[in-house]
Protein backbone atom coordinates (compact mmCIF):
# COMPACT_ATOMS: atom_id res chain seq x y z
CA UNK A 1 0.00 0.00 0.00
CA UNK A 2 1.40 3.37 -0.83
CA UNK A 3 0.50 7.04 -0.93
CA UNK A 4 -0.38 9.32 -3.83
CA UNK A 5 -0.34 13.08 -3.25
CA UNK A 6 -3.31 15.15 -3.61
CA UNK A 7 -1.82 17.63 -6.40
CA UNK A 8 -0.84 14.52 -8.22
CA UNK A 9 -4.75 12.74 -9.01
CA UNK A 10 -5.83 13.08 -12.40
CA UNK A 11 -9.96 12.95 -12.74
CA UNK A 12 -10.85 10.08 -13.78
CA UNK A 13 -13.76 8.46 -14.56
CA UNK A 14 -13.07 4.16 -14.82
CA UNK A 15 -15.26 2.51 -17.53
CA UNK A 16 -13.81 -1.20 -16.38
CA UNK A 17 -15.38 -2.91 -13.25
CA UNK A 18 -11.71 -3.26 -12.64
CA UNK A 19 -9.71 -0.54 -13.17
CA UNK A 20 -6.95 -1.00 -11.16
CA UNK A 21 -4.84 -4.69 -11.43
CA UNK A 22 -4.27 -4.94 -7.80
CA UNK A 23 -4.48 -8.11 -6.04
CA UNK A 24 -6.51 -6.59 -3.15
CA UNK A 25 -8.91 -4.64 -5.75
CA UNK A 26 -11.58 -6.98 -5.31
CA UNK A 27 -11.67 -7.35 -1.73
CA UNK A 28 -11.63 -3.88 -0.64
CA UNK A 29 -13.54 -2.22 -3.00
CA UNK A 30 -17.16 -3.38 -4.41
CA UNK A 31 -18.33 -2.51 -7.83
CA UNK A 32 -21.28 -0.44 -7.95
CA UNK A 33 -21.68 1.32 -11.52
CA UNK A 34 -25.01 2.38 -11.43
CA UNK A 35 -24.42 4.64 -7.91
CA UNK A 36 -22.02 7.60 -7.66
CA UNK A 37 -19.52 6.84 -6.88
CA UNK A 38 -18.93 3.78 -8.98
CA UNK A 39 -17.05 1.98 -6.36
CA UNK A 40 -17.43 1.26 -2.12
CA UNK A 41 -15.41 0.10 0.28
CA UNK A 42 -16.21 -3.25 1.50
CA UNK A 43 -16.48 -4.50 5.25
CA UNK A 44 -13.02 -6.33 4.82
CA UNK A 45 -11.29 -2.87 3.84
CA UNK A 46 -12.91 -1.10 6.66
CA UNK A 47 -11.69 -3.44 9.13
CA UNK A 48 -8.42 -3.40 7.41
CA UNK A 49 -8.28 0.47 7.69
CA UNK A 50 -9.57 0.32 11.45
CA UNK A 51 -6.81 -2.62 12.47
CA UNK A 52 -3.94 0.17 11.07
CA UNK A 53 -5.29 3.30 11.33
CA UNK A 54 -2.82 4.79 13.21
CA UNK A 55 -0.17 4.12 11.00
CA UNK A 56 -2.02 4.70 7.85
CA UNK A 57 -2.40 8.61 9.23
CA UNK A 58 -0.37 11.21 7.76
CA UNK A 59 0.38 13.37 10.54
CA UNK A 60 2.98 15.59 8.67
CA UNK A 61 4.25 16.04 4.74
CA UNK A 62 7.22 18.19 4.64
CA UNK A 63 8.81 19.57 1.38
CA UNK A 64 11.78 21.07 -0.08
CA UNK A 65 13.16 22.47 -3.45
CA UNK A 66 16.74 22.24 -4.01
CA UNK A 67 16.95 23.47 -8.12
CA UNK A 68 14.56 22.64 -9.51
CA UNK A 69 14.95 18.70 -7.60
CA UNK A 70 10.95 18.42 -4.99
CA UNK A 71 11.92 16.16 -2.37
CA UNK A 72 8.47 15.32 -0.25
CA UNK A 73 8.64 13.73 3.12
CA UNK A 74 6.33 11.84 4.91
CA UNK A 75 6.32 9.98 7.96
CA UNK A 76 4.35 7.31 9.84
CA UNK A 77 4.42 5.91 13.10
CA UNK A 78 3.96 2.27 12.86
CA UNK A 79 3.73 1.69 16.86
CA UNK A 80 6.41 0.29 19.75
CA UNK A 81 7.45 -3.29 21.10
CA UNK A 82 7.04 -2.94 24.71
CA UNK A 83 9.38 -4.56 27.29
CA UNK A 84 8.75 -5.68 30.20
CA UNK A 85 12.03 -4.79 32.45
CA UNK A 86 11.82 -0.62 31.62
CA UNK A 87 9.79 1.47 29.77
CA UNK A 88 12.95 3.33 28.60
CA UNK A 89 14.03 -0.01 26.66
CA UNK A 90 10.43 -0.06 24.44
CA UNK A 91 11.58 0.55 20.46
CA UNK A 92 9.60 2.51 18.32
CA UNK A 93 9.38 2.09 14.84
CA UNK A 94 8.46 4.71 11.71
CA UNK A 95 7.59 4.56 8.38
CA UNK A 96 8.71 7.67 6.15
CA UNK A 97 7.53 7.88 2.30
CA UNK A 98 10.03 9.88 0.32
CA UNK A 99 9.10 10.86 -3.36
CA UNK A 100 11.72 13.07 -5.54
CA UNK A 101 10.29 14.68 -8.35
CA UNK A 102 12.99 16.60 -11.04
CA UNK A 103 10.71 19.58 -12.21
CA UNK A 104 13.72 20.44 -14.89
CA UNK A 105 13.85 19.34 -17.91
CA UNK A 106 17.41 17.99 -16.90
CA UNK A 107 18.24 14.04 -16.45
CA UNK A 108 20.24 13.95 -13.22
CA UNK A 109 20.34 10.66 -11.48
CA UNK A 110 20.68 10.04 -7.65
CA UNK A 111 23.95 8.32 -6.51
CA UNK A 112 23.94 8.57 -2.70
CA UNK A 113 22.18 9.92 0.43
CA UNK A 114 23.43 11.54 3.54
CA UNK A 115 20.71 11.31 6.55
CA UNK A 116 21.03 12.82 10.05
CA UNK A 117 19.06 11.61 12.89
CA UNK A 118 19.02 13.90 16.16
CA UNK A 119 17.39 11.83 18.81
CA UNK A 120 15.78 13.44 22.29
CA UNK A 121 17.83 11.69 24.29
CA UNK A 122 21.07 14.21 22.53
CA UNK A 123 22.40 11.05 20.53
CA UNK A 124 23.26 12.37 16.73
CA UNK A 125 23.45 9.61 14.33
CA UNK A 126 24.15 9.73 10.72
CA UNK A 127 23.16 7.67 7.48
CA UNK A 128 24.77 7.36 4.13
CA UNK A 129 25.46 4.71 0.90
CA UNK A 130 25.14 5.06 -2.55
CA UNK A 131 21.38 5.45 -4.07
CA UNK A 132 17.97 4.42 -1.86
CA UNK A 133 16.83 0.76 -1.58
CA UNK A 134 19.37 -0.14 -3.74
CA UNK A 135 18.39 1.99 -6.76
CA UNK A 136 20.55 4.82 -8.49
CA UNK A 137 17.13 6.41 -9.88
CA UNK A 138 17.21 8.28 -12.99
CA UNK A 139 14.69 11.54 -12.79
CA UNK A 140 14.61 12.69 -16.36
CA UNK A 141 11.61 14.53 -18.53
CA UNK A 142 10.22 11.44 -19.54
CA UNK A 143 9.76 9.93 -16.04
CA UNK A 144 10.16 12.69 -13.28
CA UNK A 145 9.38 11.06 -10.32
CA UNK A 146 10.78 8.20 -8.05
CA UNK A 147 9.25 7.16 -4.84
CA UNK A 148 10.00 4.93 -2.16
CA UNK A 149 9.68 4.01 1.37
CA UNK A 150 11.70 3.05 4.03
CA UNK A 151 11.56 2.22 7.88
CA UNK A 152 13.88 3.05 11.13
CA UNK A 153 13.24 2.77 14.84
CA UNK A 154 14.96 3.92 18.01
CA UNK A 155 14.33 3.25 21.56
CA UNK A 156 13.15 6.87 22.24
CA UNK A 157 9.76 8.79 21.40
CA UNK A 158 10.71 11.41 19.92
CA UNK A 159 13.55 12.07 16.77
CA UNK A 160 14.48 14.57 14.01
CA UNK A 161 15.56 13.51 10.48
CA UNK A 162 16.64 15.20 7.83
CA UNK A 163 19.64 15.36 5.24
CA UNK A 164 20.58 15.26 1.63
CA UNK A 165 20.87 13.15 -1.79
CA UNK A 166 23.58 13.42 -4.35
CA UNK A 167 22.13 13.90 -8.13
CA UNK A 168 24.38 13.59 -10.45
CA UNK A 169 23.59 15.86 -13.30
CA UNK A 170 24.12 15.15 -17.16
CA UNK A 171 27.60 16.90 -17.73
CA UNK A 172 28.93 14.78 -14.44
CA UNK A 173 28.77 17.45 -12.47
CA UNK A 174 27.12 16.44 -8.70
CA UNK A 175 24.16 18.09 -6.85
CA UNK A 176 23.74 18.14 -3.49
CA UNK A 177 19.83 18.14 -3.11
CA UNK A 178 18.31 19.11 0.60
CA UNK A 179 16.27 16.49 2.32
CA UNK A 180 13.49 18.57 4.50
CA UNK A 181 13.96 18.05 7.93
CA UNK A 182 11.07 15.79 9.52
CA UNK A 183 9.61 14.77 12.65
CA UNK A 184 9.78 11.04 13.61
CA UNK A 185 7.35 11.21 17.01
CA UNK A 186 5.31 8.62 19.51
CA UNK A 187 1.80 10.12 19.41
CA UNK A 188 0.53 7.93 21.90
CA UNK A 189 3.88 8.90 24.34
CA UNK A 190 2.54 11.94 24.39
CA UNK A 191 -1.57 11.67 24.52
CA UNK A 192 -0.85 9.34 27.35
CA UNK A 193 1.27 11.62 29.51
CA UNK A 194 -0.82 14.75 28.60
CA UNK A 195 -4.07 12.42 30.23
CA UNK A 196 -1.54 11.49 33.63
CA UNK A 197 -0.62 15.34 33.87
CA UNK A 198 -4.65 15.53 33.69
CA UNK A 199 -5.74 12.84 36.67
């Protein structure tokens, strides 16, 4: 399952009962092409949405131009393993969508990635290797946009990411594009000690 940005849906009006090839098509959404709209959510998809809802929210989208390069951010708490001996021990784990758009009419292609993770407990950590999930993505005129997803967790509630990726542009010449700097936070660390503060 993946996002799709709001400034990025094209009306569109299906004519197929199918319209998307999607192994889960059929069980989450129920033709109806007589009724507007053309297409419901079935009882399995709103369980399915209710079971992850909390990591399915987008609490934040951050964004940043670097010439002409849109890198959009956006993360996802996924929840925490609890342990028994201390709370301080629980991990936390985050999802964060990242989709680069080249709004040039320039090829570059990404090479590496420098990330920076400031942590509340004062621990800086940082990130790099060559390309994201083991792609070198080419962003070029013809296909502008490469997205992707990736995961991290730390033993803390609260962290700061941000950073950069190296495009390499057509003439060989490197660009050092800005990642925006993004929040990776427990929700629930914080509802909960808001309600003890409260009792």
């Amino acid at each position: 399952m993946d996002y799709v940005f709001h400034d990025d849906i094209i009306p569109y009006v299906p004519q197929d009962v199918s319209p998307i090839r999607n192994q889960y098509f059929s069980e989450f959404l129920l033709s109806t092409p007589d009724k507007d709209p053309p297409f419901i959510p079935t009882d399995h998809l709103r369980r399915w949405i209710e079971a992850r809802k909390q990591s399915l929210e987008v609490t934040s989208i951050h964004r940043e131009v670097t010439e002409g390069i849109q890198t959009t951010v956006m993360p996802f708490y996924m929840g925490r393993r609890v342990t028994e001996d201390r709370k301080e021990n629980d991990v936390r784990y985050w999802r964060y969508l990242i989709r680069l758009e080249n709004l040039t009419m320039d090829r570059v292609q990404l090479r590496e990635r420098f990330l920076k993770i400031f942590s509340i407990s004062g621990n800086l950590e940082s990130i790099g290797g060559k390309g994201v999930v083991g792609m070198q993505p080419v962003l070029s005129p013809e296909c502008p946009v490469f997205q992707y997803h990736s995961h991290i967790h730390f033993p803390v509630e609260w962290a700061h990411m941000w950073g950069t990726f190296r495009f390499e542009k057509h003439n060989g010449t490197s660009l050092d594009v800005k990642i925006p700097s993004f929040p990776l936070y427990d929700p629930t660390s914080y509802s909960n000690s808001s309600n003890e503060n409260l009792g």
